[in-house]
Every structure is written in structure tokens, then in C-alpha cells.
PDB file of N, CA and C in Angstrom:
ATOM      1  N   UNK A   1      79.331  18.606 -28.129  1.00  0.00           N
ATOM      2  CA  UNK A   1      79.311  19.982 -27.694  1.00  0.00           C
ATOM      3  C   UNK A   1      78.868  20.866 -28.853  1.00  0.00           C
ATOM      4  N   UNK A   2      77.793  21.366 -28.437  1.00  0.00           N
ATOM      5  CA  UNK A   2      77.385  22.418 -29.421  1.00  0.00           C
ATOM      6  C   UNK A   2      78.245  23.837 -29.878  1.00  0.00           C
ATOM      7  N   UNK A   3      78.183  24.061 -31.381  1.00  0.00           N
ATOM      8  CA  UNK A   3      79.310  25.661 -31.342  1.00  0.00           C
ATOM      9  C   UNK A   3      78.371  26.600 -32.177  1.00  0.00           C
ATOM     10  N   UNK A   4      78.647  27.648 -31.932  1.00  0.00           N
ATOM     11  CA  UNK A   4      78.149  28.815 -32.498  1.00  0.00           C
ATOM     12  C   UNK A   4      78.066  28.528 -33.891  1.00  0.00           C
ATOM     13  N   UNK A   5      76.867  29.088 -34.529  1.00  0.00           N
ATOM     14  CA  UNK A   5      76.601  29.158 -36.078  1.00  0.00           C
ATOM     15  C   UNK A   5      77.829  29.773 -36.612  1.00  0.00           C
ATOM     16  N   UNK A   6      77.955  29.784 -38.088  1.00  0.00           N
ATOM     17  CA  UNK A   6      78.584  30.419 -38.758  1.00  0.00           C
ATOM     18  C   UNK A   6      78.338  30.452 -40.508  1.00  0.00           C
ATOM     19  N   UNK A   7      78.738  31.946 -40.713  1.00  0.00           N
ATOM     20  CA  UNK A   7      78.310  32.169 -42.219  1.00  0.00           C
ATOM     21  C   UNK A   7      79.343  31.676 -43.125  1.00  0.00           C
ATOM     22  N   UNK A   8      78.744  31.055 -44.890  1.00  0.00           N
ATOM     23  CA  UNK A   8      80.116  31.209 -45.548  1.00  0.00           C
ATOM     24  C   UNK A   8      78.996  31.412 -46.955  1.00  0.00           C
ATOM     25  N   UNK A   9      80.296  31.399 -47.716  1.00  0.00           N
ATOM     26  CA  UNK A   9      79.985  31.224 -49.106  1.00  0.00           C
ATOM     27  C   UNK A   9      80.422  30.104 -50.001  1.00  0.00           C
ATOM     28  N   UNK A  10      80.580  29.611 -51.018  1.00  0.00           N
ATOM     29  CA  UNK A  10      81.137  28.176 -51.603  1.00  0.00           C
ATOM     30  C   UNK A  10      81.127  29.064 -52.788  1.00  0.00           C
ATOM     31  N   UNK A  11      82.314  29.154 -53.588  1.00  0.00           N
ATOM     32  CA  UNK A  11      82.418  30.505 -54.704  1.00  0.00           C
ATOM     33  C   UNK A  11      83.951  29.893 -55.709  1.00  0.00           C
ATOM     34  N   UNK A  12      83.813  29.443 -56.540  1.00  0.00           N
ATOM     35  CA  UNK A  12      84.781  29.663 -57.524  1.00  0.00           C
ATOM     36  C   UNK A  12      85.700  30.527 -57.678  1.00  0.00           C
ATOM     37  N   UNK A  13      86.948  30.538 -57.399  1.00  0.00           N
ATOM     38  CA  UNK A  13      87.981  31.291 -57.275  1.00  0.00           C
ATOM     39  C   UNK A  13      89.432  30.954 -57.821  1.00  0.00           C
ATOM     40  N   UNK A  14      90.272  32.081 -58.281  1.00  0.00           N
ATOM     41  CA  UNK A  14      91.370  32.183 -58.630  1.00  0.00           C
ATOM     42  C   UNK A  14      92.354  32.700 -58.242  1.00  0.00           C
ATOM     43  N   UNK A  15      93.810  32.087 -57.722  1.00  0.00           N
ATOM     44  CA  UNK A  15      94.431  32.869 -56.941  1.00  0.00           C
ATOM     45  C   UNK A  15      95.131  31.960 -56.234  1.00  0.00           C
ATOM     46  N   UNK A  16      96.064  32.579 -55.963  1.00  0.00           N
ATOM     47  CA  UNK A  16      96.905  31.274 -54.609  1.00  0.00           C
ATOM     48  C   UNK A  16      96.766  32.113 -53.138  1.00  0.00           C
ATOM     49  N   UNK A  17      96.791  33.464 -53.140  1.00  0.00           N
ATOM     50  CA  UNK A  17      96.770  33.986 -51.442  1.00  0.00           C
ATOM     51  C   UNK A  17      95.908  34.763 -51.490  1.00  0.00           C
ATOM     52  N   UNK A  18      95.771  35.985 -50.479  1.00  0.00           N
ATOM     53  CA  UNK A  18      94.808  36.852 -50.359  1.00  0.00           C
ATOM     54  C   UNK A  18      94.284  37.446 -51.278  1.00  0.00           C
ATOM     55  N   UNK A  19      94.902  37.517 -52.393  1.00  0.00           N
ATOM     56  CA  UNK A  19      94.439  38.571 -53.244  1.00  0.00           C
ATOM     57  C   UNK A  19      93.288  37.839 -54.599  1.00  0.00           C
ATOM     58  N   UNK A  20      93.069  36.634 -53.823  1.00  0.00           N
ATOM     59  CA  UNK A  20      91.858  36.047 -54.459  1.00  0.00           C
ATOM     60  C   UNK A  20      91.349  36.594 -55.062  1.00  0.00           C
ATOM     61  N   UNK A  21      90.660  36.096 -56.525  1.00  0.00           N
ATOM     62  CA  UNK A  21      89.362  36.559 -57.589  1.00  0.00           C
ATOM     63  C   UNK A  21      88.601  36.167 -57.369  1.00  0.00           C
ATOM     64  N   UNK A  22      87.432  36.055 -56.514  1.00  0.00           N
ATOM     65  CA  UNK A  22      86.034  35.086 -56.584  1.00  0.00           C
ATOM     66  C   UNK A  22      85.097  35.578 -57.438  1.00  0.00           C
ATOM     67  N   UNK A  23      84.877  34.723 -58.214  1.00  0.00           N
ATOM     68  CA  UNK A  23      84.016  35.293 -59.568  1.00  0.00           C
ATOM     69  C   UNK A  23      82.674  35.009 -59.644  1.00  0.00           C
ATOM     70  N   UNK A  24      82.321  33.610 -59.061  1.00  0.00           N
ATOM     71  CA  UNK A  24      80.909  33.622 -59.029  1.00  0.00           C
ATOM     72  C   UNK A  24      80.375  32.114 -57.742  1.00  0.00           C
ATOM     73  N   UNK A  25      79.174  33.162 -57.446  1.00  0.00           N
ATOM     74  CA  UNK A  25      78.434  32.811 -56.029  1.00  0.00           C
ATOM     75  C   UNK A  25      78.473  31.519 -56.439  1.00  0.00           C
ATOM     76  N   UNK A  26      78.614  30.178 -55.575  1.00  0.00           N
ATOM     77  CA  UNK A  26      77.578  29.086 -56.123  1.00  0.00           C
ATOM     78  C   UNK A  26      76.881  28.905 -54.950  1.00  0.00           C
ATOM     79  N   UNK A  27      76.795  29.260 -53.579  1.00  0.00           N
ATOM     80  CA  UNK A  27      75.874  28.886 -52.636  1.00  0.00           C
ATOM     81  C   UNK A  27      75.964  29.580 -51.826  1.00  0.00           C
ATOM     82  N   UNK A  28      75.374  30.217 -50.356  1.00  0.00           N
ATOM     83  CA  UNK A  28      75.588  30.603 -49.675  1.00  0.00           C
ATOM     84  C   UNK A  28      75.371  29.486 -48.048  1.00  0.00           C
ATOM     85  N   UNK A  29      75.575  29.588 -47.083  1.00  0.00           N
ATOM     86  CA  UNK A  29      75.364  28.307 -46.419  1.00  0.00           C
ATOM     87  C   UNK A  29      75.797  29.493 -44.784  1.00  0.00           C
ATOM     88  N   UNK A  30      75.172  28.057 -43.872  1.00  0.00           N
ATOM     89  CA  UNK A  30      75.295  27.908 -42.291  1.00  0.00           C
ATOM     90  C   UNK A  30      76.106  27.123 -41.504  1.00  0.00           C
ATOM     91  N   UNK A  31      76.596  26.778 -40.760  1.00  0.00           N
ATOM     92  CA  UNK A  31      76.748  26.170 -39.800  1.00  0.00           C
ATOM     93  C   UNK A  31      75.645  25.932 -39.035  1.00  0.00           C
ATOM     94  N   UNK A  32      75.229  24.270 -38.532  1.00  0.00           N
ATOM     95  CA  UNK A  32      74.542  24.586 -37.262  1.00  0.00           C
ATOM     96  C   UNK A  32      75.491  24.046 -36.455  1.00  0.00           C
ATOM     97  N   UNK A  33      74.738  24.006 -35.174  1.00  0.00           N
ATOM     98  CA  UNK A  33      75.100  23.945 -33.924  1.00  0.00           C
ATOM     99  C   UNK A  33      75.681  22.207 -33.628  1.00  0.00           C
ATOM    100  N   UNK A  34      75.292  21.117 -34.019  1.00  0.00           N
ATOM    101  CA  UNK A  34      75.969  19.965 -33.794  1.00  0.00           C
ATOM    102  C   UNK A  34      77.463  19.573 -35.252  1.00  0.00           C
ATOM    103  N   UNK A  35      77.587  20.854 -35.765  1.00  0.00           N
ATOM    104  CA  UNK A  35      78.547  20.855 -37.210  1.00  0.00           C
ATOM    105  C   UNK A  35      78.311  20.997 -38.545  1.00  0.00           C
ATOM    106  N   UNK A  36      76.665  20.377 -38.714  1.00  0.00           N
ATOM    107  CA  UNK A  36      77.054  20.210 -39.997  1.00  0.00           C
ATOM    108  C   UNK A  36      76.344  21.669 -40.486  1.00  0.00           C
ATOM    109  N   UNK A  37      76.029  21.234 -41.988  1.00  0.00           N
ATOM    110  CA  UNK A  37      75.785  23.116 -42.273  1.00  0.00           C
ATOM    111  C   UNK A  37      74.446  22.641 -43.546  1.00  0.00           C
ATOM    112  N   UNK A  38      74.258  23.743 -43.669  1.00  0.00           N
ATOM    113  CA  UNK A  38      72.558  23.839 -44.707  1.00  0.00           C
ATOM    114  C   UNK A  38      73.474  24.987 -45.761  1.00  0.00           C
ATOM    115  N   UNK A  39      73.012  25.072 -46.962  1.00  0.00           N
ATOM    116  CA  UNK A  39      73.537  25.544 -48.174  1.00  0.00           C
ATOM    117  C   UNK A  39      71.988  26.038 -48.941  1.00  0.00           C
ATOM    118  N   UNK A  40      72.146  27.040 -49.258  1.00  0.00           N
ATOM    119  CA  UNK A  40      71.115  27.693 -50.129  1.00  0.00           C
ATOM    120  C   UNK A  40      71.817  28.037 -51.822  1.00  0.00           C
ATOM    121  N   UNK A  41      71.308  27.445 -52.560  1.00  0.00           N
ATOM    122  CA  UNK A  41      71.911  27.341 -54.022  1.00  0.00           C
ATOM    123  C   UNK A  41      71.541  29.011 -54.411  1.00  0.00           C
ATOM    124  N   UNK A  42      72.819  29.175 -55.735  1.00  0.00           N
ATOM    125  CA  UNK A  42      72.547  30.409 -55.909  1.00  0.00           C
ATOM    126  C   UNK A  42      73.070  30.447 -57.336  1.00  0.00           C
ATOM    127  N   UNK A  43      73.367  29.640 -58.170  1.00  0.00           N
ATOM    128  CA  UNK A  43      73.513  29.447 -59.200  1.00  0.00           C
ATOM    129  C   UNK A  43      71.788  29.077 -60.183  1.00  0.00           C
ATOM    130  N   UNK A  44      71.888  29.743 -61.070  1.00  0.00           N
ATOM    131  CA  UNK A  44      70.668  30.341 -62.550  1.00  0.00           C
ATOM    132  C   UNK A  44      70.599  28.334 -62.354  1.00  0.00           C
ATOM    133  N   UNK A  45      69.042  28.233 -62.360  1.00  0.00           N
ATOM    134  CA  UNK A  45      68.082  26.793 -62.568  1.00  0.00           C
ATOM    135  C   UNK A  45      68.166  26.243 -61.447  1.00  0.00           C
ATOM    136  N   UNK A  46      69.009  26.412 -60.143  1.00  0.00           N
ATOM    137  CA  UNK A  46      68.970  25.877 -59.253  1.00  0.00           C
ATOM    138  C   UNK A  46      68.487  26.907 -57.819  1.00  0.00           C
ATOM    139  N   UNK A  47      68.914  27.884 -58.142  1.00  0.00           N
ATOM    140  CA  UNK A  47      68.499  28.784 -57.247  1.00  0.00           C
ATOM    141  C   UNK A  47      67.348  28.835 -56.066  1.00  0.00           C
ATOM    142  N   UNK A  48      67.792  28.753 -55.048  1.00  0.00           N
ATOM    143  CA  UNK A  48      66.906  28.552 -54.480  1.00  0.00           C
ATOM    144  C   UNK A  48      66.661  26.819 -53.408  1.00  0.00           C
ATOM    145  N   UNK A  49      67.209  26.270 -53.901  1.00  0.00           N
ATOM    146  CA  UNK A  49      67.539  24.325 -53.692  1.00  0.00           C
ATOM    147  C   UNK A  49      68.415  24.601 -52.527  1.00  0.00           C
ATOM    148  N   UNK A  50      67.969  23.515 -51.495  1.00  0.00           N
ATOM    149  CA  UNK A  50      68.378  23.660 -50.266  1.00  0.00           C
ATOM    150  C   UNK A  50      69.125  22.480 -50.138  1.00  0.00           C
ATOM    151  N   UNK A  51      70.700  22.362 -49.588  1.00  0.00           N
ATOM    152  CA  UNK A  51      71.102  21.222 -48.925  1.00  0.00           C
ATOM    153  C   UNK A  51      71.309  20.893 -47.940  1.00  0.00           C
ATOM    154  N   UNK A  52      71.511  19.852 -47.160  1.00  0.00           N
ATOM    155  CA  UNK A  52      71.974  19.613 -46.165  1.00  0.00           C
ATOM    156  C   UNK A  52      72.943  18.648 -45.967  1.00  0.00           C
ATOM    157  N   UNK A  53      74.116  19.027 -45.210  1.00  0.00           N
ATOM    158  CA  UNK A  53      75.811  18.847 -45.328  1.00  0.00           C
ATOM    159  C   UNK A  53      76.189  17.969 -43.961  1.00  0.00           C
ATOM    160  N   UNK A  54      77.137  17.147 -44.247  1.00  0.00           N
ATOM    161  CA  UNK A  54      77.539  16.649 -42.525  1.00  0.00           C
ATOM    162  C   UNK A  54      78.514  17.895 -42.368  1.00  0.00           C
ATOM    163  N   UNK A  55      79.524  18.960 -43.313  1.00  0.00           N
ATOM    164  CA  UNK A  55      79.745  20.118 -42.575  1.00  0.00           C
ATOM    165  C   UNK A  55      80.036  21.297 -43.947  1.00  0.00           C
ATOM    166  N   UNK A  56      80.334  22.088 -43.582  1.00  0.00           N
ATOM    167  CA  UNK A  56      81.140  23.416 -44.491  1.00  0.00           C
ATOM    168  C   UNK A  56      81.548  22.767 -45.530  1.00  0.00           C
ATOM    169  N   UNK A  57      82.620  22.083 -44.983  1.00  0.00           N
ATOM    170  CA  UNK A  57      84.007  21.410 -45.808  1.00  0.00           C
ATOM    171  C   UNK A  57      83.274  20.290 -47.007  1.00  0.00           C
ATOM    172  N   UNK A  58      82.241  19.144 -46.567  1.00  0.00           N
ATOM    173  CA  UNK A  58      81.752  18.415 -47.228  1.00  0.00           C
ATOM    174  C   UNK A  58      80.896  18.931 -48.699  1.00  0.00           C
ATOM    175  N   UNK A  59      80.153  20.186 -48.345  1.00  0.00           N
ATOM    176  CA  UNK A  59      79.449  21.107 -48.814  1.00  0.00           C
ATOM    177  C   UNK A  59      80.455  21.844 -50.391  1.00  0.00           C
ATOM    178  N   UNK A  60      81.590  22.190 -49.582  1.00  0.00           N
ATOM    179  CA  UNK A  60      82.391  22.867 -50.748  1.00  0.00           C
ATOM    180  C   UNK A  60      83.543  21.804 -51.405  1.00  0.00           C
ATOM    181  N   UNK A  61      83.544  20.033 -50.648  1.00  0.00           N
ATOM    182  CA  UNK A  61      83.811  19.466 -51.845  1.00  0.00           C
ATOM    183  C   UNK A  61      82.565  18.877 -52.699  1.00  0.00           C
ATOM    184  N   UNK A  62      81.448  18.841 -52.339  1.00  0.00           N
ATOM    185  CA  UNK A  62      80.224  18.513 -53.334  1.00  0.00           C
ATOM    186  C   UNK A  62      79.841  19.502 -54.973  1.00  0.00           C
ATOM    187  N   UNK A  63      80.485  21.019 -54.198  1.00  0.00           N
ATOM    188  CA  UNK A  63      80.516  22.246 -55.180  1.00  0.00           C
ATOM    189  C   UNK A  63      81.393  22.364 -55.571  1.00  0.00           C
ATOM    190  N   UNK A  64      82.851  21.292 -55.458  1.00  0.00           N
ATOM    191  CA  UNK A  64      83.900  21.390 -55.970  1.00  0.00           C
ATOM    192  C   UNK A  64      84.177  22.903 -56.117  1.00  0.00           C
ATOM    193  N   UNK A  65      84.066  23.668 -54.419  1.00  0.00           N
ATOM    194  CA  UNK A  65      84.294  25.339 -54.763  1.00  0.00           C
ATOM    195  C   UNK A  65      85.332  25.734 -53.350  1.00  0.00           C
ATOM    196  N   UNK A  66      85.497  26.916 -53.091  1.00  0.00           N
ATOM    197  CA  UNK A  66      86.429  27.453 -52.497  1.00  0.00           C
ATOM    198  C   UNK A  66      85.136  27.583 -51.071  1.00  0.00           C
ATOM    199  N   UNK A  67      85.617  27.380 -50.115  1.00  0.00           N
ATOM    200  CA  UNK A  67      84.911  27.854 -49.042  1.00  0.00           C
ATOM    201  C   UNK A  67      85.501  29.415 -48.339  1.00  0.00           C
ATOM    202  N   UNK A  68      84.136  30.222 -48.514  1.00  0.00           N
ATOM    203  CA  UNK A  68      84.724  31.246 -47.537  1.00  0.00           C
ATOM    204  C   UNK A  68      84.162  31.977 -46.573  1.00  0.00           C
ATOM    205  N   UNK A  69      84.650  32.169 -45.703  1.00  0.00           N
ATOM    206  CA  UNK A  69      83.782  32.486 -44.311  1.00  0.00           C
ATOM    207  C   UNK A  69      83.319  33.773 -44.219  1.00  0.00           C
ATOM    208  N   UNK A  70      82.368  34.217 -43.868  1.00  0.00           N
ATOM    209  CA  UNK A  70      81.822  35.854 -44.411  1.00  0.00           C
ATOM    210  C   UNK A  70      82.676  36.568 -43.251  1.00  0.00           C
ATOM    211  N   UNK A  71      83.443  37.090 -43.491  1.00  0.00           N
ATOM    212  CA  UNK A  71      84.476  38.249 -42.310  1.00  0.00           C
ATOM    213  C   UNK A  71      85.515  37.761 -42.301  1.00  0.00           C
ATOM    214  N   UNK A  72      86.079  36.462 -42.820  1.00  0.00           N
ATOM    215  CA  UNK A  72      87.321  35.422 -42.453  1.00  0.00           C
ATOM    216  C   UNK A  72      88.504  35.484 -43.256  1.00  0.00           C
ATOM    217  N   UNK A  73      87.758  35.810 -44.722  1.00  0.00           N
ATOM    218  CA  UNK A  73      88.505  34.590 -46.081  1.00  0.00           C
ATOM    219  C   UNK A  73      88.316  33.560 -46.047  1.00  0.00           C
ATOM    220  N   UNK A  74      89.509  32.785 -46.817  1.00  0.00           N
ATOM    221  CA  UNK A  74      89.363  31.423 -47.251  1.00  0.00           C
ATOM    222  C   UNK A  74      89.564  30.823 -46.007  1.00  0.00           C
ATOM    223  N   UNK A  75      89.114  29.405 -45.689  1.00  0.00           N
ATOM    224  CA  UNK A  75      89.453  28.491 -44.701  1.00  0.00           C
ATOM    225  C   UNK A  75      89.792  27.047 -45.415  1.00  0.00           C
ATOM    226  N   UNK A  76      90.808  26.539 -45.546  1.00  0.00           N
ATOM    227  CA  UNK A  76      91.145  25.389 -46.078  1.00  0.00           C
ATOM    228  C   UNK A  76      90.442  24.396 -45.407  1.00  0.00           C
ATOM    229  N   UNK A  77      90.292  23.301 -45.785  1.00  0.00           N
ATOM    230  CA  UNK A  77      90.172  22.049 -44.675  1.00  0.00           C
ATOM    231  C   UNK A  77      91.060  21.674 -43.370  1.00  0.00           C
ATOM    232  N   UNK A  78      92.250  21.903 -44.016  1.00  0.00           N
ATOM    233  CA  UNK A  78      93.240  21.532 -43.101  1.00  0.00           C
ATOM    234  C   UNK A  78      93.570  22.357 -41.826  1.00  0.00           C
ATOM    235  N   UNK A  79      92.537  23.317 -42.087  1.00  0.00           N
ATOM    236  CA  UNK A  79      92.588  24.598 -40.982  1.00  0.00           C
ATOM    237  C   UNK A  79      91.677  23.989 -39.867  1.00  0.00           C
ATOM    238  N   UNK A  80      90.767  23.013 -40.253  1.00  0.00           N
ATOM    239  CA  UNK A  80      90.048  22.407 -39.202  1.00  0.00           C
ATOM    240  C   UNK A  80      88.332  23.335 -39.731  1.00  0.00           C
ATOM    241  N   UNK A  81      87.064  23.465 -39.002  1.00  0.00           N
ATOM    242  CA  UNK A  81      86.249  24.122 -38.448  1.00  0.00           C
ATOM    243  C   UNK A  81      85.696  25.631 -38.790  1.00  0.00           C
ATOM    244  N   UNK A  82      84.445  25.625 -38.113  1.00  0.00           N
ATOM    245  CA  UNK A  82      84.301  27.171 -38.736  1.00  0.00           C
ATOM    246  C   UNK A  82      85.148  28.096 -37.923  1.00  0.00           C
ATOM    247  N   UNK A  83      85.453  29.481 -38.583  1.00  0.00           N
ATOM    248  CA  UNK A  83      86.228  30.658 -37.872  1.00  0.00           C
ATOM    249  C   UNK A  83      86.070  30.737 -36.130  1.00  0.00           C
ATOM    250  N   UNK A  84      84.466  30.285 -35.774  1.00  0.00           N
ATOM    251  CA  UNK A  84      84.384  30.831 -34.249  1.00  0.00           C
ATOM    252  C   UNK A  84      84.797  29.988 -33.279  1.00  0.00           C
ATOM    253  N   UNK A  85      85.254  28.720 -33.968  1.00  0.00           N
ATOM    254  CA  UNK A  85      85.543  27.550 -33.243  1.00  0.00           C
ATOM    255  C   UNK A  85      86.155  27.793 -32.362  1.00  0.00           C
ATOM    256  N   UNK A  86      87.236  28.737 -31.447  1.00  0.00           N
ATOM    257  CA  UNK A  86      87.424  29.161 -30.692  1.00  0.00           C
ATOM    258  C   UNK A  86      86.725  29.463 -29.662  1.00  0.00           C
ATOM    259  N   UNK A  87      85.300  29.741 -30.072  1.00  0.00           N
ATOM    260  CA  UNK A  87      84.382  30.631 -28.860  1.00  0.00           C
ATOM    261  C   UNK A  87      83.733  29.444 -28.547  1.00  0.00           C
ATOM    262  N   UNK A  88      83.805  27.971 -29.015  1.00  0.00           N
ATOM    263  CA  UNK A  88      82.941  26.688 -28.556  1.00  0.00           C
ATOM    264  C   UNK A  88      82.839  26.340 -26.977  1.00  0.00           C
ATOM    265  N   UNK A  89      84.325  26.951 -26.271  1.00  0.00           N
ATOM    266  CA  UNK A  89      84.298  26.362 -25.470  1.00  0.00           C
ATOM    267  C   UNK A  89      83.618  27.740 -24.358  1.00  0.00           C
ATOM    268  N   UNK A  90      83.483  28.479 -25.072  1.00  0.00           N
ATOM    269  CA  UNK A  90      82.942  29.276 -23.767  1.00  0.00           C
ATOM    270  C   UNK A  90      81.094  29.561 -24.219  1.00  0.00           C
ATOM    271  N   UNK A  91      80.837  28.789 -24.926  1.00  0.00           N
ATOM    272  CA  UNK A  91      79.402  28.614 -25.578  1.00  0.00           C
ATOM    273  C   UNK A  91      78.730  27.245 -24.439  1.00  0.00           C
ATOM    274  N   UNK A  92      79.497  26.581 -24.105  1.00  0.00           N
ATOM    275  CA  UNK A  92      78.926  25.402 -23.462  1.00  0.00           C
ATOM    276  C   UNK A  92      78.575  25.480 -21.958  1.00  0.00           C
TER     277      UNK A  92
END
């Protein structure tokens, strides 16, 4: 079942709750539609370098970085999925 795209960032951060420090970009990235996600590098010599992820989560342990959803905050792993994962089922 296909789900709605979704935005994030993969960003180095400090902090245990909301009041997070994210200090610096390392990627910006997608969701597609069968899960997994594409990553656009954004870190000085790489900038620009495209990946491709089986999802979000795989993506921000490769960047060993914080995943965060653009409108969301943080999303742990254990939270499951991107933020819209909710709207999957009325997407189908």
C-alpha cells in the first residue's frame, strides 16, 4: 500500500526533549510512496550527493543523526513511520 510523501531532515542534535539544539544540517530527504526515502547531502564536499534509503530511519542510522520531520519534531524509530502515516489508509 502506497503512503503519502513526507519531508525530514537528518541533523545532529543535543538535548533529551523538545527543547532540542539542532546545530547542523547533514541532509535533507523524502519519503516515497512504497517507504523508502531519497536524501540530498548538505554537508561542505558532499553537498549535493544523492542517496537512496530502504526508509527515513535507515537513512538517519547511516548519518548516525537525529531524524526530523519538517512540521513534526523528532520521530524516534520506535515511533514507527513517517508523521502522515495515519492518512495511508485513506490515500488507497
Amino acid at each position: 500500500m502506497s503512503q503519502l510523501p513526507a519531508t525530514f531532515a537528518l541533523r545532529n542534535c543535543t538535548g533529551q526533549d523538545s527543547s532540542d539544539v539542532c546545530e547542523e544540517l547533514l541532509a535533507i530527504g523524502m519519503t516515497l510512496p512504497d517507504g523508502s526515502a531519497v536524501t540530498i547531502d548538505w554537508r561542505g564536499g558532499r553537498a549535493g550527493t544523492v542517496g537512496v534509503w530502504s526508509s527515513a530511519h535507515a537513512a538517519a542510522g547511516a548519518y548516525d543523526a537525529d531524524l526530523l520531520w519538517y512540521g513534526r519534531g523528532a520521530v524516534t524509530a520506535a515511533l514507527g513511520g513517517p508523521p502522515n502515516g495515519a492518512l495511508r489508509r485513506f490515500a488507497a
